[in-house]
Protein backbone atom coordinates (compact mmCIF):
# COMPACT_ATOMS: atom_id res chain seq x y z
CA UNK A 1 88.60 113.91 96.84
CA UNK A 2 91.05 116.41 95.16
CA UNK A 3 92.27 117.95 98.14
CA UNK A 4 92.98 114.23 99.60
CA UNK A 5 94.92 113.51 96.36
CA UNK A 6 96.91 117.05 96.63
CA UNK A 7 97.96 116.43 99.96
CA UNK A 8 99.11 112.64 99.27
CA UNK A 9 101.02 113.81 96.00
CA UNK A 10 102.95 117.08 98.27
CA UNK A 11 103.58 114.49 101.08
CA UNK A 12 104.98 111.89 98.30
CA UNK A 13 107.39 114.59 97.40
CA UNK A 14 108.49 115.55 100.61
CA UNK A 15 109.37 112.49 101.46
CA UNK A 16 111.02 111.32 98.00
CA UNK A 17 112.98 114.66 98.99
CA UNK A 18 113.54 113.73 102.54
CA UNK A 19 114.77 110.06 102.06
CA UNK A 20 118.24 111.58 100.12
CA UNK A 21 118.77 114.00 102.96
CA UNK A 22 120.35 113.54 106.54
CA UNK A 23 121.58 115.95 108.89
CA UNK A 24 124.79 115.29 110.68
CA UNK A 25 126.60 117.22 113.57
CA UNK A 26 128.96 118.11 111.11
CA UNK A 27 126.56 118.76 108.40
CA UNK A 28 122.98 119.72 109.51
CA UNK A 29 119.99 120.10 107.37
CA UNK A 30 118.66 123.17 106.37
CA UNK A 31 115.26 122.55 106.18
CA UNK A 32 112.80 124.84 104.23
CA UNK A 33 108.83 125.18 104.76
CA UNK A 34 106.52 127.74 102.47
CA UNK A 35 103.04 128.43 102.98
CA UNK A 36 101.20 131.16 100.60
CA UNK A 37 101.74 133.93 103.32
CA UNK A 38 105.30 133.03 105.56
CA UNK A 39 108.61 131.30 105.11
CA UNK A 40 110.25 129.24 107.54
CA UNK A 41 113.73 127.28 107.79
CA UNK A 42 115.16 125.11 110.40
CA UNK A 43 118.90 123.86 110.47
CA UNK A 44 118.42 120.54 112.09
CA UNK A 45 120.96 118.42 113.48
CA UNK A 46 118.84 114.86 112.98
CA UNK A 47 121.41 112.13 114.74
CA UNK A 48 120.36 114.54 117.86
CA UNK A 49 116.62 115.03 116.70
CA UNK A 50 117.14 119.05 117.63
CA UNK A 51 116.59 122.44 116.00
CA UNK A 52 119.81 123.84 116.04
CA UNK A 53 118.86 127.47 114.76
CA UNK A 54 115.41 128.84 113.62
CA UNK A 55 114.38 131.86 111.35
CA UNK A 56 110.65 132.81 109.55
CA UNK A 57 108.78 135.55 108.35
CA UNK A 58 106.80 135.34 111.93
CA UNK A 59 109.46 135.93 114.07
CA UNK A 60 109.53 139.53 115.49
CA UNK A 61 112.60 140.89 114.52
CA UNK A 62 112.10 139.70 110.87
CA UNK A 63 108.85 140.82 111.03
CA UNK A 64 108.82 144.20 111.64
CA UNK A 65 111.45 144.57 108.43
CA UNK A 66 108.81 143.28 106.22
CA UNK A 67 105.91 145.30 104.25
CA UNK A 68 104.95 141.44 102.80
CA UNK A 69 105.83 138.07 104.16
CA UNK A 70 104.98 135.99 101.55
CA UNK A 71 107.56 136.99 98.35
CA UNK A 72 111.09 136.69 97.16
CA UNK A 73 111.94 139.96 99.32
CA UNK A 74 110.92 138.20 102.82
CA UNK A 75 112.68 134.59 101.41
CA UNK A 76 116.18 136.86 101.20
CA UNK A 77 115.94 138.32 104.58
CA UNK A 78 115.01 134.71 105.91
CA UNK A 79 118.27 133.20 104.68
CA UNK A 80 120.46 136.28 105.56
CA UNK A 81 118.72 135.84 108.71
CA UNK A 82 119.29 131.90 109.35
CA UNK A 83 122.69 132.34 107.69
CA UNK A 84 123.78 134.73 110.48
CA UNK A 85 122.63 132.56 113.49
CA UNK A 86 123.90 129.68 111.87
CA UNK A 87 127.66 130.85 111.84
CA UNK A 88 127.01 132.91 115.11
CA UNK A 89 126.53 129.02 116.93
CA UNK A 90 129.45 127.87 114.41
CA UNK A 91 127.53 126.05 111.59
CA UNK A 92 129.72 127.15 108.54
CA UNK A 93 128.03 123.64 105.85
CA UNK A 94 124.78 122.98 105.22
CA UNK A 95 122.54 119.86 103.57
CA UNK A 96 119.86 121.59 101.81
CA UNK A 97 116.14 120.63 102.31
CA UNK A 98 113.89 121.86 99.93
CA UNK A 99 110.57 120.00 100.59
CA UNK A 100 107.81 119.52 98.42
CA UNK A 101 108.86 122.66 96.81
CA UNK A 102 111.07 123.11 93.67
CA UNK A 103 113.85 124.47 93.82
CA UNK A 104 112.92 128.07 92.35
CA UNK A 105 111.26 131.68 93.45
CA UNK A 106 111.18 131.81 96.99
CA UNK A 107 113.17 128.75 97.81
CA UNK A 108 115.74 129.89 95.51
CA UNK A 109 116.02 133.13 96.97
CA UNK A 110 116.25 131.81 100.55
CA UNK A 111 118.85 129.31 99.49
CA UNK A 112 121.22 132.24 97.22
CA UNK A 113 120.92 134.89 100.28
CA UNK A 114 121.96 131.72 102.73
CA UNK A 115 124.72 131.07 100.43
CA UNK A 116 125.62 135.06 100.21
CA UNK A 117 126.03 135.75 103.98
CA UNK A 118 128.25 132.52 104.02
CA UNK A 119 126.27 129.06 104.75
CA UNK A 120 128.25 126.62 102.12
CA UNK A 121 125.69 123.81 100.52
């Protein structure tokens, strides 16, 4: 009965989250998923309903960087990472999607690194 409750409450939140947020052409979402072992993040262009650009700890290049895939470390490479393909396909401004997640340790580091190699939110 917990579990069922946990899963209603994170779903609750993602969509409290999600309801504020829409990607345009000229403004995509950057979308942000954590587990306990990877990080992933999407930039979605939702009038299209297409991934634009993808990055996670499971992708192979990204992957063999690593030691550990599931800590602040692996969130900075992700967002260097999704930051570079993003302005490689000419993405320069973001709409940031955080999830059911706050906005802090992993997420934050994803976002700051994004923000670093030159994604503006």
């Amino acid at each position: 009965m917990k579990i069922n409750r946990a899963k209603n409450a994170a779903v609750r939140r993602k969509l409290h989250v999600r309801k504020k947020i829409f990607g345009t052409p000229d403004r995509p979402r950057l979308s942000v998923f954590r587990s306990n072992r990877h990080i992933y993040a999407q930039i979605i262009d939702d009038t299209a309903g297409a991934t634009l650009v993808s990055a996670s700890t499971t992708a192979k290049g990204l992957r063999e960087q690593l030691s550990t895939s599931g800590n602040t470390k692996a969130a900075e490479v992700v967002g260097e990472a999704i930051a570079r393909q993003g302005l490689g396909v000419g993405i320069k401004c973001v709409r940031f999607d955080r999830g059911r997640c706050k906005f802090h340790g992993r997420i934050k580091a994803l976002a700051e690194a994004a923000r670093k190699a030159g994604l503006v939110f």
